[in-house]
N, C-alpha and C. Protein backbone atom coordinates (compact mmCIF):
# COMPACT_ATOMS: atom_id res chain seq x y z
N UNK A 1 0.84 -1.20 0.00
CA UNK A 1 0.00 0.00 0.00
C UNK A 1 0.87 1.25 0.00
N UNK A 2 0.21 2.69 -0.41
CA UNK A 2 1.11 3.44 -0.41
C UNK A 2 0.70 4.89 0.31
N UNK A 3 -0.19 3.74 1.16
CA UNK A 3 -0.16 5.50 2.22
C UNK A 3 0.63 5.68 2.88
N UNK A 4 0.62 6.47 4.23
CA UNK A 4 1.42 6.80 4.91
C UNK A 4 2.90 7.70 4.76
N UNK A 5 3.65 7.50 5.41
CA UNK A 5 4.90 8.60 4.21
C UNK A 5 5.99 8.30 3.25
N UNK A 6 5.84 8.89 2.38
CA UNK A 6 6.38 8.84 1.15
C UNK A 6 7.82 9.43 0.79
N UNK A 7 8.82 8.34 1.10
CA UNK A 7 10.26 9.14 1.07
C UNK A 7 10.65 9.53 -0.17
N UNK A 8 11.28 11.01 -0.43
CA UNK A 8 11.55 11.58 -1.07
C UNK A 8 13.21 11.49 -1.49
N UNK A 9 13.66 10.80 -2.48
CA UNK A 9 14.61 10.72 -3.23
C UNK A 9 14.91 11.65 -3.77
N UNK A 10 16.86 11.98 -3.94
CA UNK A 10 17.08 13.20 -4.57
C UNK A 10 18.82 12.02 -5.16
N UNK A 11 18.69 12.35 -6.31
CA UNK A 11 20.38 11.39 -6.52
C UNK A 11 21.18 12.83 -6.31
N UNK A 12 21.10 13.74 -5.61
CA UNK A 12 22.07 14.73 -5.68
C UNK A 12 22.65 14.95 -4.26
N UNK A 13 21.38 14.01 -3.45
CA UNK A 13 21.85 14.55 -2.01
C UNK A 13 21.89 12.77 -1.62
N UNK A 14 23.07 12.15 -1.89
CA UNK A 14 22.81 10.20 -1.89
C UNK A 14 22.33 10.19 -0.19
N UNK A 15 22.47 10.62 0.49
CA UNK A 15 21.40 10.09 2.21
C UNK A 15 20.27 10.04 1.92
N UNK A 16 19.91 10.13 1.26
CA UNK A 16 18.37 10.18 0.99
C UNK A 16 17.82 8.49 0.42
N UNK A 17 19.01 8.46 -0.39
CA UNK A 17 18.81 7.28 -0.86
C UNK A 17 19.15 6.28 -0.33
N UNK A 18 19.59 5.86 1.02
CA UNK A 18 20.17 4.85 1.67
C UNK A 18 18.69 3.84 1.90
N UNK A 19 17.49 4.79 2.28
CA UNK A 19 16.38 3.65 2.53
C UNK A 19 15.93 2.78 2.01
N UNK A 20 16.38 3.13 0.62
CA UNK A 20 15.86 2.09 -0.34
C UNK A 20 16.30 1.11 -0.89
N UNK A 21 17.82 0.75 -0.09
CA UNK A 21 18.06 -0.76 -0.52
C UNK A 21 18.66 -1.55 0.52
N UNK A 22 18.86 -2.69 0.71
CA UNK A 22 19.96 -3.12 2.16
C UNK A 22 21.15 -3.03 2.32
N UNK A 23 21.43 -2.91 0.83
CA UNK A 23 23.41 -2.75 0.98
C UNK A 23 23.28 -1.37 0.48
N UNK A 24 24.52 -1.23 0.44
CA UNK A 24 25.47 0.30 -0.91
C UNK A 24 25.69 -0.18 -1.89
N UNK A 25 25.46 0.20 -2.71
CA UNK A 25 25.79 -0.29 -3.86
C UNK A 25 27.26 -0.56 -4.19
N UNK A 26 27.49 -1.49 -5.26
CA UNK A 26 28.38 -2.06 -5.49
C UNK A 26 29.66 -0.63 -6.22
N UNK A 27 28.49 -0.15 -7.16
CA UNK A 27 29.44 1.60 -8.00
C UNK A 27 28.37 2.37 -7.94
N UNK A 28 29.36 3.37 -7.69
CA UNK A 28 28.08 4.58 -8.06
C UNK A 28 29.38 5.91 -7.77
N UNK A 29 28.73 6.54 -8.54
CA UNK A 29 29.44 8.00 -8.85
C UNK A 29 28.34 9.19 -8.25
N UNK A 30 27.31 8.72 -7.76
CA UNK A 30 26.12 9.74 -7.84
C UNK A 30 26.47 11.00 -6.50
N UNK A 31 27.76 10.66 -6.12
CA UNK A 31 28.10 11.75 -5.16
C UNK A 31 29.40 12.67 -5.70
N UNK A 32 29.52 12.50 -7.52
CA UNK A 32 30.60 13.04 -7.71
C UNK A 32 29.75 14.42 -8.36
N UNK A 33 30.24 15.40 -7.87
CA UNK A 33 29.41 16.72 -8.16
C UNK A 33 30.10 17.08 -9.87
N UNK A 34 30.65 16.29 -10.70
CA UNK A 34 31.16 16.68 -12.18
C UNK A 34 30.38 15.13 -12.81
N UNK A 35 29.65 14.31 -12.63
CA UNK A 35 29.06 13.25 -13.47
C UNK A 35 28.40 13.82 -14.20
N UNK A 36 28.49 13.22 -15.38
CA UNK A 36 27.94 13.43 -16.50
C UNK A 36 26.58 12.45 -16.89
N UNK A 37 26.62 11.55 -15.97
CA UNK A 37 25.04 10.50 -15.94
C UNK A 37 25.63 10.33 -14.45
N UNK A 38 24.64 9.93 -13.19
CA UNK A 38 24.85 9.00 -12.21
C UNK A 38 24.45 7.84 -12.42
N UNK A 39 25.12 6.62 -12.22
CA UNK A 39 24.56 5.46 -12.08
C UNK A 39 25.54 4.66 -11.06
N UNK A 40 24.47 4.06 -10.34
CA UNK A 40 24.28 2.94 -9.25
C UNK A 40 24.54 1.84 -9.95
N UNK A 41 25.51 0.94 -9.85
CA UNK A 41 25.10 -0.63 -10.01
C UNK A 41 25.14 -1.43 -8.64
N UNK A 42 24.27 -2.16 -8.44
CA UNK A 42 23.55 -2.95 -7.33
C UNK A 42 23.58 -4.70 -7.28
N UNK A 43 24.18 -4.81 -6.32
CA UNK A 43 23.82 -6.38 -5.78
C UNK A 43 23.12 -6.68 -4.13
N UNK A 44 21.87 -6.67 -4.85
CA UNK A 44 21.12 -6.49 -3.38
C UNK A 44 20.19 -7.85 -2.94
N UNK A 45 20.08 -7.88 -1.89
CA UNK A 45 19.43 -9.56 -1.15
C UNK A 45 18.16 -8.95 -1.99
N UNK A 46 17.19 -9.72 -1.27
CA UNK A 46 15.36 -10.37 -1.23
C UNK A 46 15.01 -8.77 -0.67
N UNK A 47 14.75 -7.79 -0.76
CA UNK A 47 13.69 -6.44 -0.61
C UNK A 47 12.54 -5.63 -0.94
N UNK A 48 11.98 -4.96 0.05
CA UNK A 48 11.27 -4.25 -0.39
C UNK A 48 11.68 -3.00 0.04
N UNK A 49 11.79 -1.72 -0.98
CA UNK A 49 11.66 -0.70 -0.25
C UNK A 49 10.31 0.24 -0.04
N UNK A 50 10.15 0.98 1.05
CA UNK A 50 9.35 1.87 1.32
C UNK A 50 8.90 2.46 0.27
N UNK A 51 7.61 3.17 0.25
CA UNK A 51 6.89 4.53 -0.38
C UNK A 51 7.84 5.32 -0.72
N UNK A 52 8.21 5.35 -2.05
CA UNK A 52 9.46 6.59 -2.30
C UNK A 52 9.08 6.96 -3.76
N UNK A 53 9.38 8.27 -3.99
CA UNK A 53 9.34 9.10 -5.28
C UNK A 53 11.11 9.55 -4.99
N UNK A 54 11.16 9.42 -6.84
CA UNK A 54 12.52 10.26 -7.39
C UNK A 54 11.94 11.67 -7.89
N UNK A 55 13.53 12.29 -7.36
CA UNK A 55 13.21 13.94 -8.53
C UNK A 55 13.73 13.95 -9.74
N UNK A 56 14.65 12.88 -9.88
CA UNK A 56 14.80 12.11 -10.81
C UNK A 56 14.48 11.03 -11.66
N UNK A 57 14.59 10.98 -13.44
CA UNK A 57 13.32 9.39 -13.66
C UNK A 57 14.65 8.63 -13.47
N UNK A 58 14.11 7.48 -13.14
CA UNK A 58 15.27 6.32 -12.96
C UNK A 58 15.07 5.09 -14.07
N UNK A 59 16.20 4.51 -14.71
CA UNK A 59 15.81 3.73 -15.67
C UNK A 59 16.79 2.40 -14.85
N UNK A 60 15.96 1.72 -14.84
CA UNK A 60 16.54 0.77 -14.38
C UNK A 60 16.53 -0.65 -15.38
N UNK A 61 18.36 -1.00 -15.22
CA UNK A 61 18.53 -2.40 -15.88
C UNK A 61 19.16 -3.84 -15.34
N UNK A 62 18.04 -4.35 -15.87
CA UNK A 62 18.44 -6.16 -14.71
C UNK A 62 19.96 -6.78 -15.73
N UNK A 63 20.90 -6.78 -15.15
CA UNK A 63 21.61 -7.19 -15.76
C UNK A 63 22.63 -8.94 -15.19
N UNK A 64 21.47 -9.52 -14.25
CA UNK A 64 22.23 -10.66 -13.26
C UNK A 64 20.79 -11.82 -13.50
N UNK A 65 20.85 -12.90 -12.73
CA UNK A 65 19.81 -13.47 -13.28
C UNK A 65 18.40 -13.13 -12.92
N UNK A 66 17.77 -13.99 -13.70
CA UNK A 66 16.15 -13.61 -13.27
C UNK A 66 15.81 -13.53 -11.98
N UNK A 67 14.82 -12.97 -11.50
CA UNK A 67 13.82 -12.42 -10.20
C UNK A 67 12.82 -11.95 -10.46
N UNK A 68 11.60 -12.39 -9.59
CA UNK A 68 10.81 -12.32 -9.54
C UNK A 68 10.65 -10.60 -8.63
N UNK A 69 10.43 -9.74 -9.65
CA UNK A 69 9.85 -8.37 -9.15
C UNK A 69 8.49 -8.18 -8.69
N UNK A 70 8.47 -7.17 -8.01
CA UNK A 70 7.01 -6.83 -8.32
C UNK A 70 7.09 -4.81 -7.27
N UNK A 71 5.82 -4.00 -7.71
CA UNK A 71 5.67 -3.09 -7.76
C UNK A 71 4.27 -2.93 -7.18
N UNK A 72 3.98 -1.20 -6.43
CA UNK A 72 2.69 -0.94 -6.57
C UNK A 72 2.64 0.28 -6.51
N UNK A 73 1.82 0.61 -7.33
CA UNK A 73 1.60 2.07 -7.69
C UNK A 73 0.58 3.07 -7.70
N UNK A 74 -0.25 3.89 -7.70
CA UNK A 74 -1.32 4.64 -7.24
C UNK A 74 -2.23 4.28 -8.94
N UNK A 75 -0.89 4.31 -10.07
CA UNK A 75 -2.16 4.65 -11.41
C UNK A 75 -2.08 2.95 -11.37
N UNK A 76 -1.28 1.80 -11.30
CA UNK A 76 -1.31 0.83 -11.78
C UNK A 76 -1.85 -0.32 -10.67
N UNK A 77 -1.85 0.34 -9.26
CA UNK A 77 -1.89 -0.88 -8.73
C UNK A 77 -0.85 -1.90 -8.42
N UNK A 78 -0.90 -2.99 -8.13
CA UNK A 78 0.11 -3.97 -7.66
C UNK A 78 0.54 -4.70 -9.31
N UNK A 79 1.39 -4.49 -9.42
CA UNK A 79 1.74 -5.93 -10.99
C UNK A 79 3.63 -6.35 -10.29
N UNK A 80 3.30 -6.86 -11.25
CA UNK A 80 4.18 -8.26 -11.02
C UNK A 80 5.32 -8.73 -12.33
N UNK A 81 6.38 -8.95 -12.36
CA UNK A 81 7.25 -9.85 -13.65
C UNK A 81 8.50 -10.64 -13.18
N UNK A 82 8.73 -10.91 -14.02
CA UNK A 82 10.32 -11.82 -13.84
C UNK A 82 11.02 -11.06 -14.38
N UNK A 83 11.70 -10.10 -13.99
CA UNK A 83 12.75 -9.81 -14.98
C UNK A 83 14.18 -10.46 -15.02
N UNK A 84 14.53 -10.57 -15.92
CA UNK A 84 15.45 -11.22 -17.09
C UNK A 84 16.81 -9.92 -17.53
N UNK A 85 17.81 -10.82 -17.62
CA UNK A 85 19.17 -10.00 -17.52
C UNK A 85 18.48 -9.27 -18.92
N UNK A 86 18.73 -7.82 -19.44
CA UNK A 86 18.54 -7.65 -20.47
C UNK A 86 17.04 -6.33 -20.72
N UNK A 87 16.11 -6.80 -19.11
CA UNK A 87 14.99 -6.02 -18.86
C UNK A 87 15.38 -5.16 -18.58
N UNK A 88 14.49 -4.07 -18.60
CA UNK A 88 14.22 -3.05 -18.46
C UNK A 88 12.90 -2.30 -17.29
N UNK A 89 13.07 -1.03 -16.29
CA UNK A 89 11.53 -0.26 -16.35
C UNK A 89 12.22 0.97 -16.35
N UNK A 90 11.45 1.85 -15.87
CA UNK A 90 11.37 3.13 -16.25
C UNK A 90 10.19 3.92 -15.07
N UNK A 91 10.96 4.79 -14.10
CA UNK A 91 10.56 5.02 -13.20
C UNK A 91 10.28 6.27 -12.99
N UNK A 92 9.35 7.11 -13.72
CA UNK A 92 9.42 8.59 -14.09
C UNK A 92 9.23 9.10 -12.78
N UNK A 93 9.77 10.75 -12.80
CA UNK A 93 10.03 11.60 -12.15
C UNK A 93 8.97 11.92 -11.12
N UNK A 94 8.84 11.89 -9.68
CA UNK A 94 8.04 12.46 -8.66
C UNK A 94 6.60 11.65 -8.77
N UNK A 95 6.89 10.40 -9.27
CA UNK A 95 5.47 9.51 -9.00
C UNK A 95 6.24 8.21 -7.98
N UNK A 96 5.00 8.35 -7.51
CA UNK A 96 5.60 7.40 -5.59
C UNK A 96 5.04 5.96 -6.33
N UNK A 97 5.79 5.08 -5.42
CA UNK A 97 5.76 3.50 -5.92
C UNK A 97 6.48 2.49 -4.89
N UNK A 98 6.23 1.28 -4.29
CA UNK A 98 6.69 0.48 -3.79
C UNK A 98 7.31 -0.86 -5.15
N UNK A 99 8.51 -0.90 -4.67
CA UNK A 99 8.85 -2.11 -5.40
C UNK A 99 9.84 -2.97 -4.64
N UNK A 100 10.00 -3.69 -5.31
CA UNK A 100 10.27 -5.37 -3.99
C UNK A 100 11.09 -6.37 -5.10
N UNK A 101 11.66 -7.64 -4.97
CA UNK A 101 12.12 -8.57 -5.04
C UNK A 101 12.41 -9.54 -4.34
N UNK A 102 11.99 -10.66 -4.70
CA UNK A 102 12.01 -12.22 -3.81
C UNK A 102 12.95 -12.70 -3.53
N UNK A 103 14.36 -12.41 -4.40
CA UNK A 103 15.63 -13.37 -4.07
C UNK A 103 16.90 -11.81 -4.30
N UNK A 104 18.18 -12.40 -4.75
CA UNK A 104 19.03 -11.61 -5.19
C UNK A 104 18.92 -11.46 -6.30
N UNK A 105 19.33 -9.53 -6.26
CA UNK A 105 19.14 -8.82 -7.71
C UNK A 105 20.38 -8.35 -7.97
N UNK A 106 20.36 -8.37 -9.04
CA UNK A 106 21.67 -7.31 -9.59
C UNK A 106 21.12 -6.62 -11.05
N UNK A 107 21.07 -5.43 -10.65
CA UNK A 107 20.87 -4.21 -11.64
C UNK A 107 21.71 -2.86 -11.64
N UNK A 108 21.65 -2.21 -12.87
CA UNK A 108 21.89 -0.53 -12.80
C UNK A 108 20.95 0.14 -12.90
N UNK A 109 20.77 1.52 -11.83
CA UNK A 109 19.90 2.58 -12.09
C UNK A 109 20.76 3.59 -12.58
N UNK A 110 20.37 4.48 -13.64
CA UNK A 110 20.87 5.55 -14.61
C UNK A 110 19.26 6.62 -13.99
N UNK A 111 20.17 7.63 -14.31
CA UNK A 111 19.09 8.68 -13.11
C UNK A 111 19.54 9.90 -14.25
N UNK A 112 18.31 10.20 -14.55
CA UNK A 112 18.17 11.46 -15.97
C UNK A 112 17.50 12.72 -15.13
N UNK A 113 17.54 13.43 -15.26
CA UNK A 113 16.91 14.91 -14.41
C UNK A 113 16.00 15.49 -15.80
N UNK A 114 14.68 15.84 -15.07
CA UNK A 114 13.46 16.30 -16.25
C UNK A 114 14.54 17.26 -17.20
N UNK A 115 15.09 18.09 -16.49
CA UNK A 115 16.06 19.21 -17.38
C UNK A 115 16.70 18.82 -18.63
N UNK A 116 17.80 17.45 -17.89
CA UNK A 116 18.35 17.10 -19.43
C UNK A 116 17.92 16.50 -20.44
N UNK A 117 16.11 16.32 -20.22
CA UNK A 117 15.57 15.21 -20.96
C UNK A 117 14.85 16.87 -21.81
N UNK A 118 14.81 17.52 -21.18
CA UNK A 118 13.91 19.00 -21.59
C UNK A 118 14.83 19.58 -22.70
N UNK A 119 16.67 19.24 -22.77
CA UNK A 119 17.21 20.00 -23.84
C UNK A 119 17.04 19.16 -24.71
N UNK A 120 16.01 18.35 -25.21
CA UNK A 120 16.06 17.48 -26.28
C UNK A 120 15.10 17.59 -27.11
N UNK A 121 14.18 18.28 -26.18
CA UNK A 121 12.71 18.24 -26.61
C UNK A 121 12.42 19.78 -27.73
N UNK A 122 11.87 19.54 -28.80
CA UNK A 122 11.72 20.87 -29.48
C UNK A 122 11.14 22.29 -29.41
N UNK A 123 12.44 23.15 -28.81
CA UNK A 123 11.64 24.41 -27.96
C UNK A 123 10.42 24.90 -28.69
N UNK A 124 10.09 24.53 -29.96
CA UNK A 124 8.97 25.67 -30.28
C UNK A 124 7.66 24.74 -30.05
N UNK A 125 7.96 23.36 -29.63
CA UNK A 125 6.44 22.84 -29.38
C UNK A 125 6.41 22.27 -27.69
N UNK A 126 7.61 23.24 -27.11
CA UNK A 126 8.15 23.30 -25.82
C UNK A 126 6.18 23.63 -25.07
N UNK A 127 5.48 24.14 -25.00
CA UNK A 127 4.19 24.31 -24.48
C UNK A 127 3.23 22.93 -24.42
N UNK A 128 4.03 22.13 -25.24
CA UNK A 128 3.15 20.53 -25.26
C UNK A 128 3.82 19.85 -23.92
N UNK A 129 3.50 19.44 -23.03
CA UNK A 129 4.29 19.08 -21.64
C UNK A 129 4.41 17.49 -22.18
N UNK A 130 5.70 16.86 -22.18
CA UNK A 130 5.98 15.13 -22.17
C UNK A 130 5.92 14.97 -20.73
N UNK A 131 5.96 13.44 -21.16
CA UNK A 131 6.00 12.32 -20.18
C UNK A 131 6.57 11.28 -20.44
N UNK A 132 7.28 10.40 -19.51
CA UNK A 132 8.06 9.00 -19.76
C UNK A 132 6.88 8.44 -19.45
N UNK A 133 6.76 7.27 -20.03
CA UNK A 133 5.88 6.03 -19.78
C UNK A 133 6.03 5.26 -18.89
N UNK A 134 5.72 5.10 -17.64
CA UNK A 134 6.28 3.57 -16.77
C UNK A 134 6.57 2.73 -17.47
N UNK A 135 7.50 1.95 -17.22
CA UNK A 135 7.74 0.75 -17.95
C UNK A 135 8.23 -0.18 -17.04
N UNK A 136 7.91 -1.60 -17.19
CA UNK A 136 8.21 -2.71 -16.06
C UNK A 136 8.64 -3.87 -15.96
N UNK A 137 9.59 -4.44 -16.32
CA UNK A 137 9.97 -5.62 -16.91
C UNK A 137 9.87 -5.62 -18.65
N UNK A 138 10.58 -4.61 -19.65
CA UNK A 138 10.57 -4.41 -20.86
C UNK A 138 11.71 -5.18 -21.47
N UNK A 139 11.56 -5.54 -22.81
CA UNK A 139 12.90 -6.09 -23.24
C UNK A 139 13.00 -5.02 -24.30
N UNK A 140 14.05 -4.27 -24.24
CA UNK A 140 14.44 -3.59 -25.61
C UNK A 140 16.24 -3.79 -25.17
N UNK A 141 16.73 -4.16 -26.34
CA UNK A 141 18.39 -4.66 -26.83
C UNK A 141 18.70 -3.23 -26.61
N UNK A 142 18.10 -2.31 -27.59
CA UNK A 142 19.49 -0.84 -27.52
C UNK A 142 19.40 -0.07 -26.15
N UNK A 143 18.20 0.12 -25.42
CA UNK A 143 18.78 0.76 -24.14
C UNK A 143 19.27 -0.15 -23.22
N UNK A 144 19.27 -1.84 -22.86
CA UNK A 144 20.30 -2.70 -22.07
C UNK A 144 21.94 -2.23 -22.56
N UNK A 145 21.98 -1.86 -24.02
CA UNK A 145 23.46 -2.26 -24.33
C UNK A 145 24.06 -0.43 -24.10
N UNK A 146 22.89 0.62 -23.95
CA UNK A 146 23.35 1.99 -24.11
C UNK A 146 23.87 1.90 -22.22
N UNK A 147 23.06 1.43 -21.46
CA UNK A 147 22.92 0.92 -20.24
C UNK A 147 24.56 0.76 -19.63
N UNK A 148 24.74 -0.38 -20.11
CA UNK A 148 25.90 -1.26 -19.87
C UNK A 148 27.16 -0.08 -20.28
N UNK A 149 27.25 0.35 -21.41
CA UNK A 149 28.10 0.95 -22.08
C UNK A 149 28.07 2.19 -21.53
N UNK A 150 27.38 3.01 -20.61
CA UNK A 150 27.46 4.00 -19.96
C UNK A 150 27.98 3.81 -18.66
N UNK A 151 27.64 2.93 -17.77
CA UNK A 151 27.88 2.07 -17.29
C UNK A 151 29.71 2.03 -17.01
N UNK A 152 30.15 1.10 -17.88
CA UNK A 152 31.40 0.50 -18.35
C UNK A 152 32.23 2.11 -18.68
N UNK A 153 31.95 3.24 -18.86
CA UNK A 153 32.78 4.12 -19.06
C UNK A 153 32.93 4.87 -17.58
N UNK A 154 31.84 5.17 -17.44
CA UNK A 154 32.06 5.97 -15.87
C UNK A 154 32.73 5.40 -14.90
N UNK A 155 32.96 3.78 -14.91
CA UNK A 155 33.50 3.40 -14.13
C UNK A 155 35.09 3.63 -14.12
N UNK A 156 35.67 4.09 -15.85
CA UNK A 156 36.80 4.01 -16.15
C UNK A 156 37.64 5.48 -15.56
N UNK A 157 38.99 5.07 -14.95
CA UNK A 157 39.06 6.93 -14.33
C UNK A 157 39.19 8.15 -15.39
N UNK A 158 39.32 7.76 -16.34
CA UNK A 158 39.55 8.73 -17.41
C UNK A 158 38.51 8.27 -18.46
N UNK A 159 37.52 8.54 -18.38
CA UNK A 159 36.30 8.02 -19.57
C UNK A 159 36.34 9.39 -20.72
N UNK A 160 35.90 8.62 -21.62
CA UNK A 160 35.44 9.36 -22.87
C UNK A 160 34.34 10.12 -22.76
N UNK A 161 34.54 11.77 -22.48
CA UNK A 161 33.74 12.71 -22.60
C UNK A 161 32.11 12.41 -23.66
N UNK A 162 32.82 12.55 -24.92
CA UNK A 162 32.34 12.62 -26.65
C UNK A 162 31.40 10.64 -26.72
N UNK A 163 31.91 10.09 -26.41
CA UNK A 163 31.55 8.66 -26.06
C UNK A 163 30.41 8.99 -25.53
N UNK A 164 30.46 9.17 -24.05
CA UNK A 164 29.40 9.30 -22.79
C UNK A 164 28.07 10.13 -23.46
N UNK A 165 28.51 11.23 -24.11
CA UNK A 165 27.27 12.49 -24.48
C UNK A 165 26.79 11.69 -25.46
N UNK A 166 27.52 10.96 -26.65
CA UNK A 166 27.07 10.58 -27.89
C UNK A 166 25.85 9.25 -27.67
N UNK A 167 26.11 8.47 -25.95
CA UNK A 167 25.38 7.52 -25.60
C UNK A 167 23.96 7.85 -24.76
N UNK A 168 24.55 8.79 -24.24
CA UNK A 168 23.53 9.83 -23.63
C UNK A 168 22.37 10.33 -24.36
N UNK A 169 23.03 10.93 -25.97
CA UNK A 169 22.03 11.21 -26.92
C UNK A 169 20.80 10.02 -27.32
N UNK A 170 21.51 9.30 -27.55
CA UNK A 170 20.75 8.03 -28.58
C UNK A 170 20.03 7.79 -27.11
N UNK A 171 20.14 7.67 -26.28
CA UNK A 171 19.45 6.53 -25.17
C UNK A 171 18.41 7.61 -24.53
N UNK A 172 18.27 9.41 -24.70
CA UNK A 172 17.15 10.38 -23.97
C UNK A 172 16.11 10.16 -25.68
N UNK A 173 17.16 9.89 -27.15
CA UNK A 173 15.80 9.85 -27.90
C UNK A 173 15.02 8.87 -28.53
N UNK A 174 15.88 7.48 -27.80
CA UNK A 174 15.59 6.47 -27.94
C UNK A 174 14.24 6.55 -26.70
N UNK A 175 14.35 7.10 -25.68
CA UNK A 175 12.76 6.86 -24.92
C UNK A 175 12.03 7.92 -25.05
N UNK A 176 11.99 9.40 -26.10
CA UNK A 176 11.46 10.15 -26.24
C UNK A 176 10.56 9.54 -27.39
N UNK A 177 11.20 8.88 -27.94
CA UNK A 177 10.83 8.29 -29.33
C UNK A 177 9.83 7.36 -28.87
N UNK A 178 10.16 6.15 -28.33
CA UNK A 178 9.11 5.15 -28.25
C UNK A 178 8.57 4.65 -26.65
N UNK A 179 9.16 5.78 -25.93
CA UNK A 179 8.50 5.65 -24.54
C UNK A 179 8.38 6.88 -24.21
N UNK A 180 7.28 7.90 -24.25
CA UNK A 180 7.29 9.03 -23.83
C UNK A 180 5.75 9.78 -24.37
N UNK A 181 5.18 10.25 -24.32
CA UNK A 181 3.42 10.91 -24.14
C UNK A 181 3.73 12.02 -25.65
N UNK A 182 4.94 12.28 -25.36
CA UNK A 182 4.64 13.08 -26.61
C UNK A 182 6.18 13.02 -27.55
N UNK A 183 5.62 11.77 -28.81
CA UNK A 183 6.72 11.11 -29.43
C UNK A 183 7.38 11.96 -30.83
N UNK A 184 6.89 13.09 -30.91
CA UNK A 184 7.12 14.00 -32.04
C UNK A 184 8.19 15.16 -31.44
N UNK A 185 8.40 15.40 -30.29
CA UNK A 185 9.11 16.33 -29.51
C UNK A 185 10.69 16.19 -29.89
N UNK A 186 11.08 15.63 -30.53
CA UNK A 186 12.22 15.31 -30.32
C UNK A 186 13.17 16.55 -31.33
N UNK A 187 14.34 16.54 -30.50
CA UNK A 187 14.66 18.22 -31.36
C UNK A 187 16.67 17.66 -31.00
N UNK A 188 17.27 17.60 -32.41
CA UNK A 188 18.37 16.58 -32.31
C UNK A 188 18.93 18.25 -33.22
N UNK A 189 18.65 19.14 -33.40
CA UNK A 189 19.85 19.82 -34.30
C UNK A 189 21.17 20.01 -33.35
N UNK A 190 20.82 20.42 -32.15
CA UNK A 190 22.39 20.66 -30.95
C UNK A 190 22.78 19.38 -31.56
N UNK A 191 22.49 18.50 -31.55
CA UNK A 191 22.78 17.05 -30.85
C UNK A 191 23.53 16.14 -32.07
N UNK A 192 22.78 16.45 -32.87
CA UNK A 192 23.18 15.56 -34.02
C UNK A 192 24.77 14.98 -34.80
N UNK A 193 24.50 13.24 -34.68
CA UNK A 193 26.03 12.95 -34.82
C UNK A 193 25.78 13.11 -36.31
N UNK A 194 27.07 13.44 -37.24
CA UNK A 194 27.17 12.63 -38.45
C UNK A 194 27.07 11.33 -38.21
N UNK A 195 26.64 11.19 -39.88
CA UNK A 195 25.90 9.27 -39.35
C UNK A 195 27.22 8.26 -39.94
N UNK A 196 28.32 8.52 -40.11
CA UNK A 196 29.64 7.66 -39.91
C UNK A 196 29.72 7.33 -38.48
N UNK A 197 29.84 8.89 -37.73
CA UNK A 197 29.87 8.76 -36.79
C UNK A 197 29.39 7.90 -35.39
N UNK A 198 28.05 8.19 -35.83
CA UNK A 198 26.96 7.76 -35.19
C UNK A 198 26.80 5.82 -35.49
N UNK A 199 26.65 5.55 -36.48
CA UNK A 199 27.26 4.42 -36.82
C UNK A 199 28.24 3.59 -36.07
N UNK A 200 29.61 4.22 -36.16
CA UNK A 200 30.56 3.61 -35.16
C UNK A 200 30.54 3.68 -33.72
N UNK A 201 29.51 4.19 -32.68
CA UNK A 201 29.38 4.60 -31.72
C UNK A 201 27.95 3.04 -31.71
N UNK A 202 27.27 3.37 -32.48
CA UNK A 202 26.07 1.69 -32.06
C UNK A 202 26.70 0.85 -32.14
N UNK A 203 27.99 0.35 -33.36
CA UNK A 203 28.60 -0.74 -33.89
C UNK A 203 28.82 -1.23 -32.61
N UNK A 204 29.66 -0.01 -31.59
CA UNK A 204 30.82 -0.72 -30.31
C UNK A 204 29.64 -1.02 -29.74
N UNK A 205 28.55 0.28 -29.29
CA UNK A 205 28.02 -0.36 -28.14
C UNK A 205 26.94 -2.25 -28.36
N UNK A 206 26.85 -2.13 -29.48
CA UNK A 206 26.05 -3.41 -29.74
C UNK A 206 26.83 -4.78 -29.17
N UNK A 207 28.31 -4.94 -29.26
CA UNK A 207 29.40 -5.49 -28.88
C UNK A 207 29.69 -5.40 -27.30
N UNK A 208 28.92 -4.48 -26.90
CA UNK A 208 29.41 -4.85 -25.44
C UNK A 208 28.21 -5.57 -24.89
């Protein structure tokens, strides 16, 4: 159920976030005040955490074996999946939710701020307000492998600036595109790789 009080998540201030799992996470950068994405990767027992909203959307990826998830939410109610190394959800911004797991999990959360998802969106139809879609146990290949590959750089001490942004791009219009309320918004002139470019940047990440 999700009355009572509702802890408020901030990935900018990490105490906030301690309630919501049993360990620390395994990596996480989300206390380095120069990240360019935060992400958590997690190996956590059998949990549930409390009533909590992000100010951040959180995309979360199962990347260890299957578990039996489950969630409850004010628009959806209680549901339920197995997710599978490779799944996906999608935990939009300032909507409260309980979610849980039966055994050991291992996932990454990647934590997007409405802002940087807002320089993407096309200022002149900027008056149409988006939305991310919940999503809950999803299989899509290119955001697991944009995931991983964002992932795999931040961890490195000297990561690729041009890499990171170029993965960053594809993976805010990869869910503007086919997970998001308003799928026409998308505004790539800042952004846009040449498509050699762009090309050799999916080639690697498809490979990892």
């Amino acid at each position: 159920m999700l009355e009572g009080t509702c802890h408020q998540v901030d990935v900018t201030k990490p105490e906030t976030m301690e309630a919501l799992v049993a360990v620390t996470p395994s990596f996480s950068n989300v206390s380095c005040p120069d990240a360019l994405v935060p992400v958590d990767y997690h190996c956590q027992p059998a949990w549930e955490t409390p009533s909590f909203y992000c100010r951040q959307h959180i995309i979360t990826l199962c990347v260890g074996p299957s578990v039996q998830t489950y969630q409850t939410t004010a628009e959806k109610g209680y549901q339920q999946a197995i997710c599978t190394s490779g799944t996906f959800g999608i935990y939009p911004a300032e909507q409260s939710r309980i979610v849980g797991w039966n055994q050991r999990a291992e996932f990454i959360d990647l934590y997007l701020t409405p802002e940087i998802i807002a320089h993407y969106v096309d200022p002149s139809l900027a008056f149409k307000r988006y939305e991310l879609i919940p999503q809950f146990g999803v299989d899509d290949a290119l955001i697991y492998h944009l995931g991983l590959a964002l992932k795999k750089q931040v961890e490195q001490d000297i990561c690729n600036v041009f890499y990171i942004e170029s993965a960053m791009t594809m993976l805010i219009e990869h869910l503007l595109r086919y997970y998001s309320t308003q799928q026409k918004l998308i505004c790539v002139a800042g952004y846009k790789l040449a498509s050699v470019k762009l090309n050799r940047v999916i080639d690697y990440i498809m490979l990892i």
